[in-house]
N, C-alpha and C. Protein backbone atom coordinates (compact mmCIF):
# COMPACT_ATOMS: atom_id res chain seq x y z
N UNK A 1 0.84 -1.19 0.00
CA UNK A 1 0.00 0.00 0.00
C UNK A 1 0.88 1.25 0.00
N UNK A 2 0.43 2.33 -0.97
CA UNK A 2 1.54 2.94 -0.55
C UNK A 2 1.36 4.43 0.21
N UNK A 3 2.01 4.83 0.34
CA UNK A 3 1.96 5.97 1.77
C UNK A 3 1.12 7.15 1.24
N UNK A 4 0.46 8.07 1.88
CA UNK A 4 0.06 9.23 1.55
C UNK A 4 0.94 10.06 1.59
N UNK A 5 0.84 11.52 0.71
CA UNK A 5 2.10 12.37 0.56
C UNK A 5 1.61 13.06 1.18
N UNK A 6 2.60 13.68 1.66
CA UNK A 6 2.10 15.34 2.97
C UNK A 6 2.42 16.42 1.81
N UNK A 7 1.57 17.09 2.62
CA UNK A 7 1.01 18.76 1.94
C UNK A 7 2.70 19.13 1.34
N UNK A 8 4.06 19.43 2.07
CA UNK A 8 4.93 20.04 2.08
C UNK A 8 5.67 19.32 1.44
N UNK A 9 7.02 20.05 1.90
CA UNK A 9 8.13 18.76 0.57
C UNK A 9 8.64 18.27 1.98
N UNK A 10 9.15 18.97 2.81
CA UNK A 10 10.47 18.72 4.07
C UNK A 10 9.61 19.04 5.15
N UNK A 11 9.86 18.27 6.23
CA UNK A 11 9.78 18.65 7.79
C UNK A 11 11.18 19.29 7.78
N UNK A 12 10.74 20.38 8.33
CA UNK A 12 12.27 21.52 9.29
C UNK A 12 12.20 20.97 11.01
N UNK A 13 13.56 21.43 11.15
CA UNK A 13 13.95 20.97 12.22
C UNK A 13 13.89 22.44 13.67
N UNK A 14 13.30 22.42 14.89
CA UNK A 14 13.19 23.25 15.56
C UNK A 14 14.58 23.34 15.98
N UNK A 15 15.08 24.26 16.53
CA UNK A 15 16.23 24.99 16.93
C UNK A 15 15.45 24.80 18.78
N UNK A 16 16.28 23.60 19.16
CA UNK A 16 15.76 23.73 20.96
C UNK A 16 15.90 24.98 21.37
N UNK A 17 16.84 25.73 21.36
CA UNK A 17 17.18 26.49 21.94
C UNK A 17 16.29 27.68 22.06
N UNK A 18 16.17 28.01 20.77
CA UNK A 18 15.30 29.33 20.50
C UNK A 18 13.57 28.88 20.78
N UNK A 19 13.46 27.92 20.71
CA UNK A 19 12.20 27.32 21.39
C UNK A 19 12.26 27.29 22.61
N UNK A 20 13.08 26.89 23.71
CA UNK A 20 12.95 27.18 24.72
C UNK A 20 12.75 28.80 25.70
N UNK A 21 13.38 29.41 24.69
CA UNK A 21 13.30 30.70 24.91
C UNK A 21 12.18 31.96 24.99
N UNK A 22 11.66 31.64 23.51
CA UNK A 22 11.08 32.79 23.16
C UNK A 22 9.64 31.63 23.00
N UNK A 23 8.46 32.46 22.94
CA UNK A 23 7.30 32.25 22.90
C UNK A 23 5.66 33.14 22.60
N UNK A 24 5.16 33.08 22.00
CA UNK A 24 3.91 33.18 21.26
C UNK A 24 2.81 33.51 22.23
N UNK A 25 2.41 34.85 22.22
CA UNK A 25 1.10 35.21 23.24
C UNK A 25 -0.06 34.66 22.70
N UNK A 26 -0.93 34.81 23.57
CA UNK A 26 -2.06 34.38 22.09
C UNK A 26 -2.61 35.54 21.16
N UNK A 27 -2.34 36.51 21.36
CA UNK A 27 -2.57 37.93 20.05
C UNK A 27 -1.41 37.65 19.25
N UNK A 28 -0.29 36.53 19.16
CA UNK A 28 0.94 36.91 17.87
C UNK A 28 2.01 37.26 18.56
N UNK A 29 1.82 37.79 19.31
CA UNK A 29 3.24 38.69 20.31
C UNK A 29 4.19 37.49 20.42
N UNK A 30 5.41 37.92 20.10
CA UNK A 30 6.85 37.03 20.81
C UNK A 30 7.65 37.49 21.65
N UNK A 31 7.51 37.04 22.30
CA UNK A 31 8.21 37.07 24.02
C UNK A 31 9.24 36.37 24.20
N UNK A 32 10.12 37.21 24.67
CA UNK A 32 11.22 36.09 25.63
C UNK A 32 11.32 36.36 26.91
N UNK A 33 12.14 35.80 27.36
CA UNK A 33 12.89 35.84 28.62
C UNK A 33 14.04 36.28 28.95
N UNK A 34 14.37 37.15 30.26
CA UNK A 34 15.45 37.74 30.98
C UNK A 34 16.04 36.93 30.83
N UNK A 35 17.95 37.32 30.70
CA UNK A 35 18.86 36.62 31.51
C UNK A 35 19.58 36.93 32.69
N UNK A 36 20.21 36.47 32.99
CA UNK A 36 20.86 36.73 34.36
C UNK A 36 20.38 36.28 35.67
N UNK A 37 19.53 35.14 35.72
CA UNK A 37 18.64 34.56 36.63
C UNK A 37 19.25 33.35 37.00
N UNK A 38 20.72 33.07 36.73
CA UNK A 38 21.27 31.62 37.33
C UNK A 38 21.71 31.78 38.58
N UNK A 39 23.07 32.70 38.40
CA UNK A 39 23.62 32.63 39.49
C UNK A 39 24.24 34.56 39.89
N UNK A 40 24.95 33.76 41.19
CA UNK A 40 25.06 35.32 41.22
C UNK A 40 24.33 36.39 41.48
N UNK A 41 23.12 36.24 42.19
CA UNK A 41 21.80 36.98 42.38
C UNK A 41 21.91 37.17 44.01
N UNK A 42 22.97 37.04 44.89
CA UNK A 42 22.74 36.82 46.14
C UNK A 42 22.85 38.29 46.50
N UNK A 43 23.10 39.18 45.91
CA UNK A 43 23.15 40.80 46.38
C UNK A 43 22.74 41.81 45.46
N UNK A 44 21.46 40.79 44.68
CA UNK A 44 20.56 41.71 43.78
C UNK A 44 19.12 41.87 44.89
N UNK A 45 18.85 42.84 44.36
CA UNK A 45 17.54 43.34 45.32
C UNK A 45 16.67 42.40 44.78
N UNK A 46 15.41 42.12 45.93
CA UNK A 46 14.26 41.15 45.59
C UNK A 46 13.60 41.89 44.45
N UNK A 47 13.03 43.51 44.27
CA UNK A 47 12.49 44.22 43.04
C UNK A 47 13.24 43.79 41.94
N UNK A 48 14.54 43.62 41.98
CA UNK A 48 15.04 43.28 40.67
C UNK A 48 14.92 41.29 39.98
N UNK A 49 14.92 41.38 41.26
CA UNK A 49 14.99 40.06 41.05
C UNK A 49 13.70 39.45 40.61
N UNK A 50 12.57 39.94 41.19
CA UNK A 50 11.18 39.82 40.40
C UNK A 50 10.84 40.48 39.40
N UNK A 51 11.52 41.31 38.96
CA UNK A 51 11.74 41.62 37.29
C UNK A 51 12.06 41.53 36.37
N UNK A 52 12.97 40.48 37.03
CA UNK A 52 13.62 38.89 35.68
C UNK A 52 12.79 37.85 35.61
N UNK A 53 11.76 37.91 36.26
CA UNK A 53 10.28 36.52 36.00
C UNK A 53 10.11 36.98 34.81
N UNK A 54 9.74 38.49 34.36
CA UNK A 54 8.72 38.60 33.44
C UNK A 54 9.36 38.50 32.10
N UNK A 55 8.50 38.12 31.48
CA UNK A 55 8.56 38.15 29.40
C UNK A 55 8.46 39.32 29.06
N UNK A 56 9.28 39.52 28.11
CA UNK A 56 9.45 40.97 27.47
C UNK A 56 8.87 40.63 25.76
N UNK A 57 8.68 41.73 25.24
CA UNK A 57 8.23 41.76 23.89
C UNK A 57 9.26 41.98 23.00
N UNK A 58 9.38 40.84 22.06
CA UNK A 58 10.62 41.40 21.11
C UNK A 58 10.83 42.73 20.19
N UNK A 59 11.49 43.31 20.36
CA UNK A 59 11.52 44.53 19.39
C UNK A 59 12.50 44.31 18.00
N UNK A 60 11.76 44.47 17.10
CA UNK A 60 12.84 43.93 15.76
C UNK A 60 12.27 43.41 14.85
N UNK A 61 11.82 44.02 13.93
CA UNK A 61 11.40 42.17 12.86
C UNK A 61 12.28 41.53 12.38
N UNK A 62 13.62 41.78 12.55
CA UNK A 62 14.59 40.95 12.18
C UNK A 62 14.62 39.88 12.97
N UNK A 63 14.71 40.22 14.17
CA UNK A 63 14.86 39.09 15.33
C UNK A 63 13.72 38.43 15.59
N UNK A 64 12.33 38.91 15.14
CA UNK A 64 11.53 38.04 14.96
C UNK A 64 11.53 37.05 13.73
N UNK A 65 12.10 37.60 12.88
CA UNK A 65 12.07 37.24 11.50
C UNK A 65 13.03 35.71 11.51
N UNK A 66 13.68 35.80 12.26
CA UNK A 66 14.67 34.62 12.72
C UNK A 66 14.54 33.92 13.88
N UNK A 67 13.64 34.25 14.57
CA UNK A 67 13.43 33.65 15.61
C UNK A 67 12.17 32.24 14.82
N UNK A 68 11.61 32.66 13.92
CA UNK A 68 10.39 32.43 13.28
C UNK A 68 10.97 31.41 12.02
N UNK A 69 12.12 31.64 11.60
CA UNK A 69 12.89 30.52 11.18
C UNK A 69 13.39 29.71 11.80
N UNK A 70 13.75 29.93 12.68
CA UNK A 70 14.69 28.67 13.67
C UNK A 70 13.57 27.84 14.61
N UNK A 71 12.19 28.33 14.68
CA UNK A 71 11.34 27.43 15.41
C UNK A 71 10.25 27.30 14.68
N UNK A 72 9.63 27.06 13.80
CA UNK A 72 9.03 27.12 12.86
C UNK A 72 7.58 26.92 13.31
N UNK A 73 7.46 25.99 14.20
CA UNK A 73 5.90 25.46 15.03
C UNK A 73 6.12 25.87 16.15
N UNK A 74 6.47 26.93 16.37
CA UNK A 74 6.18 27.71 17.86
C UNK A 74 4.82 28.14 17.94
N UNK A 75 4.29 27.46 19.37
CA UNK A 75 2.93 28.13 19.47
C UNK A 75 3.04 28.87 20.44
């Protein structure tokens, strides 16, 4: 029997990395995340330090533009 063909030619491959990172609001928005949240935080103020929880909005369409290549099924 032989196989059904998919819509596309190639499955692409996600980039872990940039998938782990950045992420998809549900309006479209891409968000990432602070760094500086490993180590080394023992004589940062708690205000600062709860201001590296939050997701920021990417500014760039370049960097969206590539972020959007390298993860292709980011939801």
């Amino acid at each position: 029997m032989p196989r059904k063909q998919t819509a596309g030619k190639y499955k692409i491959k996600t980039h872990k990395a940039t998938a782990k990172r950045f992420r998809l609001t549900g309006s479209g928005v891409l968000v990432r995340t602070k760094g500086g949240k490993s180590h080394l935080r023992r004589r940062t103020s708690t205000r600062t330090k709860r201001l590296l929880s939050e997701m920021v909005p990417v500014q760039g369409r370049g960097i969206v533009k590539t972020v959007q290549r390298l993860a292709p099924y980011l939801k």
